[in-house]
N, C-alpha and C. Protein backbone atom coordinates (compact mmCIF):
# COMPACT_ATOMS: atom_id res chain seq x y z
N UNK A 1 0.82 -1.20 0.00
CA UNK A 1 0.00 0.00 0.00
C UNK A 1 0.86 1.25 0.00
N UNK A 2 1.82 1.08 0.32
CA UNK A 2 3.07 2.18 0.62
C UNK A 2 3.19 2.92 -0.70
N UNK A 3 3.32 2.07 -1.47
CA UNK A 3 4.18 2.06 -2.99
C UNK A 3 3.08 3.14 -3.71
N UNK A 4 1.87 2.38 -3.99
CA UNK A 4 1.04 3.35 -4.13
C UNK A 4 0.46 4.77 -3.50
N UNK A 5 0.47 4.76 -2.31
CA UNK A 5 0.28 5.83 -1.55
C UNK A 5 1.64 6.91 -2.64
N UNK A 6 2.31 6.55 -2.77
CA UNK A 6 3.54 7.60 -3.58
C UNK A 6 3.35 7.84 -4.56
N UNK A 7 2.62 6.83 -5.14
CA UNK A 7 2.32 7.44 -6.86
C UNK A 7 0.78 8.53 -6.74
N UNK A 8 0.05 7.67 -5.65
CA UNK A 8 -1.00 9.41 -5.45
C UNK A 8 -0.56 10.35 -5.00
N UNK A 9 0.54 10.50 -4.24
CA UNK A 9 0.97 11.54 -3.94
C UNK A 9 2.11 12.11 -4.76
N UNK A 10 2.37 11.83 -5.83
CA UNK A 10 3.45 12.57 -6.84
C UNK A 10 2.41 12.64 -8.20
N UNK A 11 0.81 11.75 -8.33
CA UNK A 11 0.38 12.27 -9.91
C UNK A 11 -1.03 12.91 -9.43
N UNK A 12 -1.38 13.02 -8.23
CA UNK A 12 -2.38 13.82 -7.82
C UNK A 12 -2.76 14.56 -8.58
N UNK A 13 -1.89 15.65 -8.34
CA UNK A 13 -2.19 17.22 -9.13
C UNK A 13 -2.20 16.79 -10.79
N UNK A 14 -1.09 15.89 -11.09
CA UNK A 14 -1.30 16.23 -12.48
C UNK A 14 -3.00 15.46 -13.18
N UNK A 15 -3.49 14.53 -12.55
CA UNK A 15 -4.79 13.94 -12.62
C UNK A 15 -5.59 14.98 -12.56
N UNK A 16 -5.79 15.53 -11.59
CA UNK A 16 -7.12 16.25 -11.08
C UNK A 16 -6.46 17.39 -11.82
N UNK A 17 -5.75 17.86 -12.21
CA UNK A 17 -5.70 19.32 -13.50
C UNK A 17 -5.93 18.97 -14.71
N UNK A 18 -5.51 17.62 -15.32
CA UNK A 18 -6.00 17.02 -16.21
C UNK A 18 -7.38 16.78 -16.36
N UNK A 19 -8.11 16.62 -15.76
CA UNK A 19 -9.90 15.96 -15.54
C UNK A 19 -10.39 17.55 -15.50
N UNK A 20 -9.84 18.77 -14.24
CA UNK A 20 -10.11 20.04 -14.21
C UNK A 20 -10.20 20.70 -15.85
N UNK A 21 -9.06 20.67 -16.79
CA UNK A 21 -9.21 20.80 -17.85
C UNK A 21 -9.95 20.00 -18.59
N UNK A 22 -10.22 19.26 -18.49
CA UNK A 22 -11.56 18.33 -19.72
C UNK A 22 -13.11 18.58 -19.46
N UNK A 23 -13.11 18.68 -17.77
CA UNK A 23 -14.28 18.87 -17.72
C UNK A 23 -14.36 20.49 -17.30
N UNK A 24 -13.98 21.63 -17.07
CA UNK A 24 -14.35 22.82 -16.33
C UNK A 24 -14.79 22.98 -15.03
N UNK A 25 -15.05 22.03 -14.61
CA UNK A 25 -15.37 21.41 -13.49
C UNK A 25 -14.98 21.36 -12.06
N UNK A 26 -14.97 22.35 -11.16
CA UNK A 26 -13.82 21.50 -10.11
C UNK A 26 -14.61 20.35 -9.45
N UNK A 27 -15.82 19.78 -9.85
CA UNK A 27 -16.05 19.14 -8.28
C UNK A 27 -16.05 17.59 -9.29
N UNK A 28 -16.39 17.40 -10.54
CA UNK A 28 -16.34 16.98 -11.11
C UNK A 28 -14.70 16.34 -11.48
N UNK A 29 -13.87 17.16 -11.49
CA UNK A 29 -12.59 16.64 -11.36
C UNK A 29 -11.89 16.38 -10.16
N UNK A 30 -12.49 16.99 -9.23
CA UNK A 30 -12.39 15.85 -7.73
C UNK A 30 -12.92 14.39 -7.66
N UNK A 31 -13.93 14.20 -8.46
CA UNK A 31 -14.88 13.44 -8.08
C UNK A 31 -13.94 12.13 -9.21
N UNK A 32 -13.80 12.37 -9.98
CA UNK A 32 -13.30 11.78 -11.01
C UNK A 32 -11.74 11.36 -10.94
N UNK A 33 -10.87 11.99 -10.32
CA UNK A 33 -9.51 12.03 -9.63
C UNK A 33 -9.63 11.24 -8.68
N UNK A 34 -10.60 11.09 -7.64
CA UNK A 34 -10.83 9.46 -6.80
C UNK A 34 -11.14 8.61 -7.49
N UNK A 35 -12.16 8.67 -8.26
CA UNK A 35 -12.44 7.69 -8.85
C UNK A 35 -11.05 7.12 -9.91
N UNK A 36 -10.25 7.79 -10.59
CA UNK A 36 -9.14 7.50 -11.35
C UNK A 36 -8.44 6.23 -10.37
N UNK A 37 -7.84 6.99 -9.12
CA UNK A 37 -6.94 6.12 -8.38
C UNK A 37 -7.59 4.96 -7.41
N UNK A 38 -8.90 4.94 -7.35
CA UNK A 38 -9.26 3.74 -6.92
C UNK A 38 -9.35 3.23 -8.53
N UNK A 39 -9.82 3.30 -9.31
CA UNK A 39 -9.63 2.29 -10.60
C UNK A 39 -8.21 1.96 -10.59
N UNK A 40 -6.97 2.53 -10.54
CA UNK A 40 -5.98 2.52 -10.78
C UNK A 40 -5.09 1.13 -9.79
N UNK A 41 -5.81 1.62 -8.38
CA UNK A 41 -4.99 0.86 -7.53
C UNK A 41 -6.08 -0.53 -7.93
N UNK A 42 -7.04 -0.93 -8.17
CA UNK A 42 -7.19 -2.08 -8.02
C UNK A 42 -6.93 -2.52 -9.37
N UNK A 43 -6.13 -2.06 -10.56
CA UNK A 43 -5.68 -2.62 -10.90
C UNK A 43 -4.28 -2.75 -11.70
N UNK A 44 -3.57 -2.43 -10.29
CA UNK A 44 -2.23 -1.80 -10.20
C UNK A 44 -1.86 -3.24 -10.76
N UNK A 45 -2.21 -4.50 -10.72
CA UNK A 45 -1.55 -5.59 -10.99
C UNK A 45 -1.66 -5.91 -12.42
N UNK A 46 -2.39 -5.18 -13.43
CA UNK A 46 -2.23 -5.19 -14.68
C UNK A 46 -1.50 -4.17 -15.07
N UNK A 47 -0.91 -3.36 -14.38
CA UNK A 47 0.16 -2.30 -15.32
C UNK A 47 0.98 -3.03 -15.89
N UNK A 48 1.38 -3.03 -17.30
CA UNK A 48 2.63 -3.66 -17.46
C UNK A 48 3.68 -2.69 -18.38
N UNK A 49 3.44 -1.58 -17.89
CA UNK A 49 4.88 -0.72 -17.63
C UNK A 49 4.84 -0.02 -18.93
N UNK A 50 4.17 -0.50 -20.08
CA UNK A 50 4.55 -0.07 -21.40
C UNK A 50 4.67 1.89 -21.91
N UNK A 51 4.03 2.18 -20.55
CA UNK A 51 4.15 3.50 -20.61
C UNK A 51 4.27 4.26 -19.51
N UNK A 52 4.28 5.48 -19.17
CA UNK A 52 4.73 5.80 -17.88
C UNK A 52 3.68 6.11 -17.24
N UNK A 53 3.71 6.11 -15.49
CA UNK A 53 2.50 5.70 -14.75
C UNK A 53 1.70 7.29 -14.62
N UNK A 54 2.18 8.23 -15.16
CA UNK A 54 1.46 9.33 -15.66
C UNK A 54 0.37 9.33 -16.97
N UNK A 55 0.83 8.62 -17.91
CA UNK A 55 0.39 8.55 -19.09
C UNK A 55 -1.27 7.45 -18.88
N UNK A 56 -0.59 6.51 -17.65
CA UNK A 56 -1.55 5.42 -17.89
C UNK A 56 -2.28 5.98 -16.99
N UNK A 57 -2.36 6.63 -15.76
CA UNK A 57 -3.41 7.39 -15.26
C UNK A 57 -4.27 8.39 -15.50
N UNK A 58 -3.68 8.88 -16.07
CA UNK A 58 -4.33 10.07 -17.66
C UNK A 58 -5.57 9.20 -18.52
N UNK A 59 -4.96 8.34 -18.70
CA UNK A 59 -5.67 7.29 -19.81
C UNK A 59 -6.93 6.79 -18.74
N UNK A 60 -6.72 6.24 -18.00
CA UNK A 60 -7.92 5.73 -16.58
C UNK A 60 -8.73 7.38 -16.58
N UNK A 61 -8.23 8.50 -16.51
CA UNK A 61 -9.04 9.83 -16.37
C UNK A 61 -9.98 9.85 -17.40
N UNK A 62 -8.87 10.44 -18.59
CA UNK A 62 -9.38 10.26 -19.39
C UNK A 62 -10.74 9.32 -19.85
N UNK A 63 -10.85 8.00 -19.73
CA UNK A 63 -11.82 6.99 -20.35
C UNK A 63 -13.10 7.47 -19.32
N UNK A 64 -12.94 7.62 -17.83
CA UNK A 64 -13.82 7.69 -17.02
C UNK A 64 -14.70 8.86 -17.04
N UNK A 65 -13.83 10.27 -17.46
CA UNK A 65 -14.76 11.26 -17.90
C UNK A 65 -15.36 11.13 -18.70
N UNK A 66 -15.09 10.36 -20.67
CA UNK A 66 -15.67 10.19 -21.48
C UNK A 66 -16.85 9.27 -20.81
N UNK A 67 -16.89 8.46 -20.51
CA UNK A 67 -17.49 7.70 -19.89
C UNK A 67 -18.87 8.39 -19.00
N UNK A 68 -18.90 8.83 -18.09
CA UNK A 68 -19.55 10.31 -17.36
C UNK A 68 -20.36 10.91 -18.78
N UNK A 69 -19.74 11.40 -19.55
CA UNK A 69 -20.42 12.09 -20.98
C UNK A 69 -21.15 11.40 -21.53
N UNK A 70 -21.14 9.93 -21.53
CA UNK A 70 -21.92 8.84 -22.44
C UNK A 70 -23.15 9.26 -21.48
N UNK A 71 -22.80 9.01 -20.21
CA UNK A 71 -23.81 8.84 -19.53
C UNK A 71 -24.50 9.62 -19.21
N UNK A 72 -24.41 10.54 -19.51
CA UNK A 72 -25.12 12.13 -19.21
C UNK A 72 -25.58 12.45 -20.18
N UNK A 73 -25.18 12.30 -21.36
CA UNK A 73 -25.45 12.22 -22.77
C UNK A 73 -25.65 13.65 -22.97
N UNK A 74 -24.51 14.24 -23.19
CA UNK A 74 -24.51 16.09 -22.66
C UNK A 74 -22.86 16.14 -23.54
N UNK A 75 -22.81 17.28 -23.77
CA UNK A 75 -21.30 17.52 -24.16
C UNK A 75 -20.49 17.93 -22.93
N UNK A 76 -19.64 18.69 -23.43
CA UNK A 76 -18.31 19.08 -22.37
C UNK A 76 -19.11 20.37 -21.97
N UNK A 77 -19.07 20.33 -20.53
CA UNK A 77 -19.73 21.92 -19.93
C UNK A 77 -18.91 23.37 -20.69
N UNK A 78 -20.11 24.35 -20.62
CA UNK A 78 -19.80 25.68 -20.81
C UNK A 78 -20.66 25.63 -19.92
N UNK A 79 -21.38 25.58 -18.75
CA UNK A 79 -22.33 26.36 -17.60
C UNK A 79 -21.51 27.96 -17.28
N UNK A 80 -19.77 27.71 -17.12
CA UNK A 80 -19.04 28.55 -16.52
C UNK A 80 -19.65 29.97 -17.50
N UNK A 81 -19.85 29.77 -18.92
CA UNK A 81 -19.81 30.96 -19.83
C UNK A 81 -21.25 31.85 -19.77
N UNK A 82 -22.27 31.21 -18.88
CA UNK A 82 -23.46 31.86 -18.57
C UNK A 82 -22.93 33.29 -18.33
N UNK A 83 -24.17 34.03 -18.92
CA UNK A 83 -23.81 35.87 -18.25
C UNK A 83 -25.41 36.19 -17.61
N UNK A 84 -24.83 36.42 -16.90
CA UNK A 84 -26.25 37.18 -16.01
C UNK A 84 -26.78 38.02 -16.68
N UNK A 85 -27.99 38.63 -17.12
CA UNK A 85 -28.95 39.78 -18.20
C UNK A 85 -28.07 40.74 -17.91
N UNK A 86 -27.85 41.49 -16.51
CA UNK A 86 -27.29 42.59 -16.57
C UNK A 86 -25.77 43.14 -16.67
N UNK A 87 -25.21 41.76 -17.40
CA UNK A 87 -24.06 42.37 -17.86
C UNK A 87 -23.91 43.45 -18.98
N UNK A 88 -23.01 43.74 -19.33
CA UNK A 88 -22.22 44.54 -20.07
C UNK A 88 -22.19 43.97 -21.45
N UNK A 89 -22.16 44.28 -22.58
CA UNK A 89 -22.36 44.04 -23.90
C UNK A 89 -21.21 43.53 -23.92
N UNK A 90 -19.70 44.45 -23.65
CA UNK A 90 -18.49 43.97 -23.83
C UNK A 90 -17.94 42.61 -22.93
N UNK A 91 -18.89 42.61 -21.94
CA UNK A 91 -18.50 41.65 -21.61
C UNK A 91 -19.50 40.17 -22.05
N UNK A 92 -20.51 40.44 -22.47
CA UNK A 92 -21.35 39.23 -23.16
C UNK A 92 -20.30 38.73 -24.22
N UNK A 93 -19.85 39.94 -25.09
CA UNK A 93 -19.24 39.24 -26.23
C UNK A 93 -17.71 38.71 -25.66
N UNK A 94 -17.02 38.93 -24.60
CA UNK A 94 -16.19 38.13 -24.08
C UNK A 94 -16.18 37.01 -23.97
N UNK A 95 -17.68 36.74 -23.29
CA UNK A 95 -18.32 35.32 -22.24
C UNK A 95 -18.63 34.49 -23.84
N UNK A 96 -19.21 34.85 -25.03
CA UNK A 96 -19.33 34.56 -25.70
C UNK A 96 -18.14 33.65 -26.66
N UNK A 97 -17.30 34.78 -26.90
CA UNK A 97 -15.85 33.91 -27.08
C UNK A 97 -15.48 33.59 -26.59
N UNK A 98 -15.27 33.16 -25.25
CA UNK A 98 -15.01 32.24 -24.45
C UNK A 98 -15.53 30.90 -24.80
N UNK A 99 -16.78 30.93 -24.83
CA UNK A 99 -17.94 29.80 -25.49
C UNK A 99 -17.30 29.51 -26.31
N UNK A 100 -17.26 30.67 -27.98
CA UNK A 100 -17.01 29.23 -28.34
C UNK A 100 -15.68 28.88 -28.80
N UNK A 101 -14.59 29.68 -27.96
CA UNK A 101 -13.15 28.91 -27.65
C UNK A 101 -13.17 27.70 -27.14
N UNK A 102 -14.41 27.42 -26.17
CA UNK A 102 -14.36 26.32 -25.65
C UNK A 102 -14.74 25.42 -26.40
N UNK A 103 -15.91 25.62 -27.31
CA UNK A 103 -16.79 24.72 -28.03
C UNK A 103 -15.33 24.27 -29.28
N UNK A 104 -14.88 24.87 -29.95
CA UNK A 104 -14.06 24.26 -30.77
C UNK A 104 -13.24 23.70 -30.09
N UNK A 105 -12.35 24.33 -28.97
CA UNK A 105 -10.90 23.45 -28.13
C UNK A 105 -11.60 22.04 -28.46
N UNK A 106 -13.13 21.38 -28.00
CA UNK A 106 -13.85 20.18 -27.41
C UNK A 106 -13.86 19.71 -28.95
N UNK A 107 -13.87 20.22 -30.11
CA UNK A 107 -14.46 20.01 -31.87
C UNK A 107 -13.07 19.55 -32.01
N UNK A 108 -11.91 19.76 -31.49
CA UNK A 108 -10.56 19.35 -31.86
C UNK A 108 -10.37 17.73 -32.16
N UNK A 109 -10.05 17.28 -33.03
CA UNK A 109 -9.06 16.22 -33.19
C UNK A 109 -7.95 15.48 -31.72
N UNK A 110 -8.03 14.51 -31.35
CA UNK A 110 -7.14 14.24 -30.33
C UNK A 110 -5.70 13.93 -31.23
N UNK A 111 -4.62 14.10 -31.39
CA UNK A 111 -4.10 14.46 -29.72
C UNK A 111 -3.77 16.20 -29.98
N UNK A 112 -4.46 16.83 -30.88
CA UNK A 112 -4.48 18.15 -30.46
C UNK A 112 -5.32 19.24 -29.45
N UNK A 113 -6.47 18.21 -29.12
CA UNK A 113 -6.94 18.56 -27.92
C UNK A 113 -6.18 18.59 -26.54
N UNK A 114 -5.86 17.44 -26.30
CA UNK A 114 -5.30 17.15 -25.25
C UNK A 114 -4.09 17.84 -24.83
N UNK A 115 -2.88 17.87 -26.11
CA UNK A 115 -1.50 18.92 -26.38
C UNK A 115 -2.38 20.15 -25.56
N UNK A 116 -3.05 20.71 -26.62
CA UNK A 116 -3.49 22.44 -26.01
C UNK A 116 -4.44 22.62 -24.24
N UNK A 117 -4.49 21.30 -24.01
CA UNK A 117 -5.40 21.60 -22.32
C UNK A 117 -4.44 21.40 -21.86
N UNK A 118 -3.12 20.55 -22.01
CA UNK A 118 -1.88 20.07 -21.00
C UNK A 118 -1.58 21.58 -20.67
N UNK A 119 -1.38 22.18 -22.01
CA UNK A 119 -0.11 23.11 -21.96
C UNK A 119 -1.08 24.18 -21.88
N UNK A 120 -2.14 24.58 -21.38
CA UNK A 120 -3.04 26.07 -21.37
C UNK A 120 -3.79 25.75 -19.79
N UNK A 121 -4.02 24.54 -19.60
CA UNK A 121 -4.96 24.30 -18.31
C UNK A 121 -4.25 23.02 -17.13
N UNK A 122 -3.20 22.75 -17.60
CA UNK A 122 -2.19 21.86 -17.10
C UNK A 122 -0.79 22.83 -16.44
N UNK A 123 -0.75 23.42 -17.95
CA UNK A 123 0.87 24.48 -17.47
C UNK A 123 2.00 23.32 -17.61
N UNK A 124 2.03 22.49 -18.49
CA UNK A 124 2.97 21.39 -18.58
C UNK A 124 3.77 22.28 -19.66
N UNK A 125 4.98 21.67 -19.52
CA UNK A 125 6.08 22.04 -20.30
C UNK A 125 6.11 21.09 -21.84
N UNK A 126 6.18 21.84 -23.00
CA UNK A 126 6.43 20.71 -23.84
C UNK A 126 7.25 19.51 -23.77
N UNK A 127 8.14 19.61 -23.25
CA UNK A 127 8.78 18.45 -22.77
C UNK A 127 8.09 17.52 -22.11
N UNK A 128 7.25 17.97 -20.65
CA UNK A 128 6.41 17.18 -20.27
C UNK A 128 5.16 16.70 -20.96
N UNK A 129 5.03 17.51 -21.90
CA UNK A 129 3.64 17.16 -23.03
C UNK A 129 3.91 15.88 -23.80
N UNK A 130 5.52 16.19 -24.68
CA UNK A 130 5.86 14.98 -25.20
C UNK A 130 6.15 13.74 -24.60
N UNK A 131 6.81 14.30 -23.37
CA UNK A 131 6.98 12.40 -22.53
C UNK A 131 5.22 11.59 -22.20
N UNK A 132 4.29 12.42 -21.50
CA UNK A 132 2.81 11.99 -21.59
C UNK A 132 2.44 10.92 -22.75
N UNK A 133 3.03 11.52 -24.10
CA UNK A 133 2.34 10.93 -25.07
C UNK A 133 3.24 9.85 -25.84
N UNK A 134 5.01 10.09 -25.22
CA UNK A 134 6.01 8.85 -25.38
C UNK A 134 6.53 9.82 -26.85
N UNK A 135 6.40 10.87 -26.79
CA UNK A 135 6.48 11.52 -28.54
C UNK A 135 7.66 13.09 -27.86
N UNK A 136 8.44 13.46 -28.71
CA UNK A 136 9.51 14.71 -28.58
C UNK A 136 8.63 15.71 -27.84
N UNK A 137 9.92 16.71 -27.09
CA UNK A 137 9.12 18.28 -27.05
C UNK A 137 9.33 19.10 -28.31
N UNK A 138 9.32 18.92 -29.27
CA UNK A 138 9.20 19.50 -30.57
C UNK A 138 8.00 18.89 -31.13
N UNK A 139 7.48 17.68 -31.09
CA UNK A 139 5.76 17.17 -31.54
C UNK A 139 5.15 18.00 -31.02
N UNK A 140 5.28 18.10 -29.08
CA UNK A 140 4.19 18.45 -28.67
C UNK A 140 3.99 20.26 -28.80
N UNK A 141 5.73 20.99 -29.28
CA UNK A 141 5.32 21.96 -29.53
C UNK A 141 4.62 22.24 -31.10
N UNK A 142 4.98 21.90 -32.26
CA UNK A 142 4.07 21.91 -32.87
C UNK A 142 2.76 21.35 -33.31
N UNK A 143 2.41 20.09 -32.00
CA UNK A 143 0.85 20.07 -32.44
C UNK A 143 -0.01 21.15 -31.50
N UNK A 144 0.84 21.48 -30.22
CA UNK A 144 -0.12 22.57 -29.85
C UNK A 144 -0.08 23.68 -30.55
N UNK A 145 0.31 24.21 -31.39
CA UNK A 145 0.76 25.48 -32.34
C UNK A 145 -0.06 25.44 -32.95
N UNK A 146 -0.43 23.77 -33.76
CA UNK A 146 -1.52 23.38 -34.64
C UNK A 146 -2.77 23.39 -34.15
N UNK A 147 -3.11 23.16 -32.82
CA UNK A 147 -4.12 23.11 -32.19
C UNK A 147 -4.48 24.80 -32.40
N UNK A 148 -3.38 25.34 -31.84
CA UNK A 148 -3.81 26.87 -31.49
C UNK A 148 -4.34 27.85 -32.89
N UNK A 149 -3.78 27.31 -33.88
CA UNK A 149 -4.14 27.87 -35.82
C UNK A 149 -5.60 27.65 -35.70
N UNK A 150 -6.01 26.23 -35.09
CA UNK A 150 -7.03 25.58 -35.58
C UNK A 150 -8.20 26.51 -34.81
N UNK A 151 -7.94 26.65 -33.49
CA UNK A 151 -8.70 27.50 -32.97
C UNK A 151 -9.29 29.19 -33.63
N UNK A 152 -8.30 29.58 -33.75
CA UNK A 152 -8.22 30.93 -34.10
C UNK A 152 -8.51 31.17 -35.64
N UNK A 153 -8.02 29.97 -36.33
CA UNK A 153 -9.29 29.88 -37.86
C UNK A 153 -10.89 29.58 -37.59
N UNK A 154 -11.30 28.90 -36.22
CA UNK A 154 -12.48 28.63 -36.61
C UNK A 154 -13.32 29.97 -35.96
N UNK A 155 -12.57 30.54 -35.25
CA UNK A 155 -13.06 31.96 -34.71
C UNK A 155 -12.78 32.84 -35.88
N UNK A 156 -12.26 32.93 -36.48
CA UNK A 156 -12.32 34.03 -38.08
C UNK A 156 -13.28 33.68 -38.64
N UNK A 157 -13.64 32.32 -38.78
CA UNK A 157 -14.88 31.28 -39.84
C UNK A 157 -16.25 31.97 -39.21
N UNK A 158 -16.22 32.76 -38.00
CA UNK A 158 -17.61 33.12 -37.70
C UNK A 158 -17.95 34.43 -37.70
């Protein structure tokens, strides 16, 4: 139990910022960040190493939020982008692009989704982007670059 107790306590944060970025969510990426490492520890006896124990807990996040979405049968939240009536025009059309920054980031292609939440809602270093995915910090800097074109063309497209 030891052994593990160390790996929650060294991929904690990067789990629950990972799930925080997919879903917008904080309680939702609490909720989902337990749930990761109890999936994880019971079946710590099928790891077989092929990738690093960051990557494969990501992957347990990962499936369990998609998973949550099946079941809700709902997309990825924007609740956060609500504006109260009596805002400000300038700020509707903020809250607005915000929306739908979010709505395309979610329209992305994987693994350019994932590249641009590491490194915008993670704060991972490309370096750390590329080891996640077993791929260079030069992939992960130009697929988030690519991610970031992709964004900012589909906001011109409107």
């Amino acid at each position: 139990m030891t052994n593990f107790e160390g790996v929650y306590a060294v991929y904690f944060d990067d789990v629950y910022r990972y799930l925080l970025s997919l879903s917008g969510s904080e309680s939702v990426a609490e909720e989902l960040t337990s749930e990761t490492f109890f999936r994880a520890m019971d079946a710590l006896d099928r790891f077989r190493g092929e990738c690093s124990v960051r990557v494969w807990l990501c992957q347990i996040a990962k499936n369990l939020y998609y998973s949550q979405l099946r079941r809700e049968k709902r997309l990825a939240p924007l609740e956060d982008c609500r504006i109260a009536e009596e805002s400000h025009e300038e700020e509707l059309e903020d809250h607005s692009e915000a929306a739908r920054i979010q709505e395309l980031l979610h329209a992305l292609r994987e693994p350019y989704k994932e590249v641009f939440m590491w490194r915008v809602y993670g704060e991972k270093s490309f370096r750390d982007i590329g080891a996640l995915f077993g791929k260079t910090e030069n992939w992960a800097c130009v697929t988030y670059h690519r991610a970031k074109r992709m964004i900012r063309e589909g906001l011109e497209d409107d």
